[in-house]
C-alpha atoms as a PDB file:
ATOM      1  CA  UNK A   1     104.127  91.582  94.202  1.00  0.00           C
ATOM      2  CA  UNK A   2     106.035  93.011  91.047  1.00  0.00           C
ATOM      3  CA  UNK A   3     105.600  91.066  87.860  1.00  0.00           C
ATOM      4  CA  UNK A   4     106.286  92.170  84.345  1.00  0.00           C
ATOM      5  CA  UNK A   5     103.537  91.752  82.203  1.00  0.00           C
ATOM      6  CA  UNK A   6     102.242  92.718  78.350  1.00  0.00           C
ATOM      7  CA  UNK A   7      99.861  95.286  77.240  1.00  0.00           C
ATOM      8  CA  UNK A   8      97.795  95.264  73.435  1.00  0.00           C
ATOM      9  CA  UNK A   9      97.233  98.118  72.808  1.00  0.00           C
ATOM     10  CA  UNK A  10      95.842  97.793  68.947  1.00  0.00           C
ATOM     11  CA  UNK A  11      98.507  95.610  66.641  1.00  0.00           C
ATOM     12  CA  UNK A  12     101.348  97.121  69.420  1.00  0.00           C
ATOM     13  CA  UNK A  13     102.555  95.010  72.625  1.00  0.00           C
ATOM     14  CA  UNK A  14     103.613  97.221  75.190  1.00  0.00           C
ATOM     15  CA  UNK A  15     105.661  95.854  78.132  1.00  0.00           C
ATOM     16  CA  UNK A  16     104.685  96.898  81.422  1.00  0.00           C
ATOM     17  CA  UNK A  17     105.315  96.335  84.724  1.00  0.00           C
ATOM     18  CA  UNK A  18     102.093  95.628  87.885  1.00  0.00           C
ATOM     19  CA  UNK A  19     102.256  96.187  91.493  1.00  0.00           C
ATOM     20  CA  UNK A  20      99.425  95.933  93.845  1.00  0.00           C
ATOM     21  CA  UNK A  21      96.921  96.636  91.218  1.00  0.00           C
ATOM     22  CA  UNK A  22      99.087  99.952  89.691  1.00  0.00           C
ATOM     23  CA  UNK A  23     100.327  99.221  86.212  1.00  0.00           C
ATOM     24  CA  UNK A  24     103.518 101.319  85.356  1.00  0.00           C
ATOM     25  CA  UNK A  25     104.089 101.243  81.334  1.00  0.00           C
ATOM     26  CA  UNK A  26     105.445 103.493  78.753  1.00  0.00           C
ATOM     27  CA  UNK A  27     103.142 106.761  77.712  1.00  0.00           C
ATOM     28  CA  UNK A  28     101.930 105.103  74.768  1.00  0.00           C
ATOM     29  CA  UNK A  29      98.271 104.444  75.556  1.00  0.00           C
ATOM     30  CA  UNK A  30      96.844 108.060  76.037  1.00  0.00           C
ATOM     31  CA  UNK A  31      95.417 109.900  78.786  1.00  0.00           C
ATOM     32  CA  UNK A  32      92.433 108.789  78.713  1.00  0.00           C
ATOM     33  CA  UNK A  33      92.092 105.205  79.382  1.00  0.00           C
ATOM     34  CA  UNK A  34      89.351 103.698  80.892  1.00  0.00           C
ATOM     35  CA  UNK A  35      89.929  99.713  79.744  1.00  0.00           C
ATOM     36  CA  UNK A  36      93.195  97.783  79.429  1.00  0.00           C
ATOM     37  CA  UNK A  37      94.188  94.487  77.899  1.00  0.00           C
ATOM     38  CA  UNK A  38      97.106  93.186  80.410  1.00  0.00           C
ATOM     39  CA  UNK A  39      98.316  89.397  79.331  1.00  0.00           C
ATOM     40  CA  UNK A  40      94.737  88.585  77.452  1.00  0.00           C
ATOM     41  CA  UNK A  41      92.277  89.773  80.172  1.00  0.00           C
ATOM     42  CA  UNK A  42      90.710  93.150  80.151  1.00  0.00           C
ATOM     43  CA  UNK A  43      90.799  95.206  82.858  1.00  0.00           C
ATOM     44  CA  UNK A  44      88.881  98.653  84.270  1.00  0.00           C
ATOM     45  CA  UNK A  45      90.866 101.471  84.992  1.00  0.00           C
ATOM     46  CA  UNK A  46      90.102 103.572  88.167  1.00  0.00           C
ATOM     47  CA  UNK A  47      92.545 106.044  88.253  1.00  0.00           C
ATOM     48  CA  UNK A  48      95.206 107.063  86.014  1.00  0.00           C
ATOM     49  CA  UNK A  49      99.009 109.764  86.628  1.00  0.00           C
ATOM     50  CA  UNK A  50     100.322 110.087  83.729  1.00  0.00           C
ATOM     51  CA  UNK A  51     104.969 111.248  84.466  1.00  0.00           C
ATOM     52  CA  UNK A  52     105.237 113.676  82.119  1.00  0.00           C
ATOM     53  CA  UNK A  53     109.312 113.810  82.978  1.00  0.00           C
ATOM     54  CA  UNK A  54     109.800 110.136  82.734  1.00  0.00           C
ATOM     55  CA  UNK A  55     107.085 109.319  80.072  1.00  0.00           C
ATOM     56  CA  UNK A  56     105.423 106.989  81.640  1.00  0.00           C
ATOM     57  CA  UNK A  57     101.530 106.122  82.625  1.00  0.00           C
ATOM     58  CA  UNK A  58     100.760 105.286  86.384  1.00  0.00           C
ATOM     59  CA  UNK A  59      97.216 102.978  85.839  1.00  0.00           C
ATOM     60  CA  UNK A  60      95.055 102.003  88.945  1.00  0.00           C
ATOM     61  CA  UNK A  61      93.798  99.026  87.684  1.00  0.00           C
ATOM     62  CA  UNK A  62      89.782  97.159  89.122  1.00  0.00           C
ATOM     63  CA  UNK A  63      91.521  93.789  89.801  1.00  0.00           C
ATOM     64  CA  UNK A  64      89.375  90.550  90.980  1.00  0.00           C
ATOM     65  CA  UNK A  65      89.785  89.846  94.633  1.00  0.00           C
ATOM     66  CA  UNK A  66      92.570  86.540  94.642  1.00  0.00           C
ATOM     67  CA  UNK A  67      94.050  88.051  91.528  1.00  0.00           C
ATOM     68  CA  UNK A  68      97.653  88.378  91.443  1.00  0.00           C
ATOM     69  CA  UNK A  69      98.547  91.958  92.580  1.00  0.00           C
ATOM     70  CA  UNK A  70      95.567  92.755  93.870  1.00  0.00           C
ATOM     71  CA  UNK A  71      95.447  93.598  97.704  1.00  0.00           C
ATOM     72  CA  UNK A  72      92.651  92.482 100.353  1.00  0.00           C
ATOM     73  CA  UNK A  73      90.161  94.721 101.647  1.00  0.00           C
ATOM     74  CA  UNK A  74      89.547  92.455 104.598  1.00  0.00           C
ATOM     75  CA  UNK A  75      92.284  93.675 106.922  1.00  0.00           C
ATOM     76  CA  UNK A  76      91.458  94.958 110.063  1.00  0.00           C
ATOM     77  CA  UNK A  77      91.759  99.103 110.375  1.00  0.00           C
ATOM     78  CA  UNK A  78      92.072  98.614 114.215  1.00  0.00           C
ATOM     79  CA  UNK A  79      95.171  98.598 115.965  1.00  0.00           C
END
């Protein structure tokens, strides 16, 4: 589910966007990033793309199972 949500990065809000635990935002927060502050709650990256010809930083984010975004690991493999 796509929702639009804000990243602190220092003094600086950054507007982002999340879908199924990948954060899309603005290449403003490095390529390195390993945390991420999204709407007040910190959050661990796991993987990270950075679009050099858009400018923009792909983030896979560790999200709590439940959370908004987040997709279950429960579903059957099996056809």
């Amino acid at each position: 589910m796509f929702k639009t949500v804000e990243i602190k990065k220092g003094k600086d809000t950054i507007q982002a966007s999340l879908d199924d635990g990948v954060l899309s935002a603005p290449n403003k927060l490095g390529k390195d990033v390993t945390e991420v502050d999204v709407d007040g709650k910190t959050y661990k990256v796991l993987d990270s793309t950075i679009d050099e010809r858009d400018d923009l930083i792909y983030l896979t984010l560790e999200l709590p199972k439940g959370s908004s975004g987040a997709k279950s690991n429960d579903e059957s493999t099996e056809g």
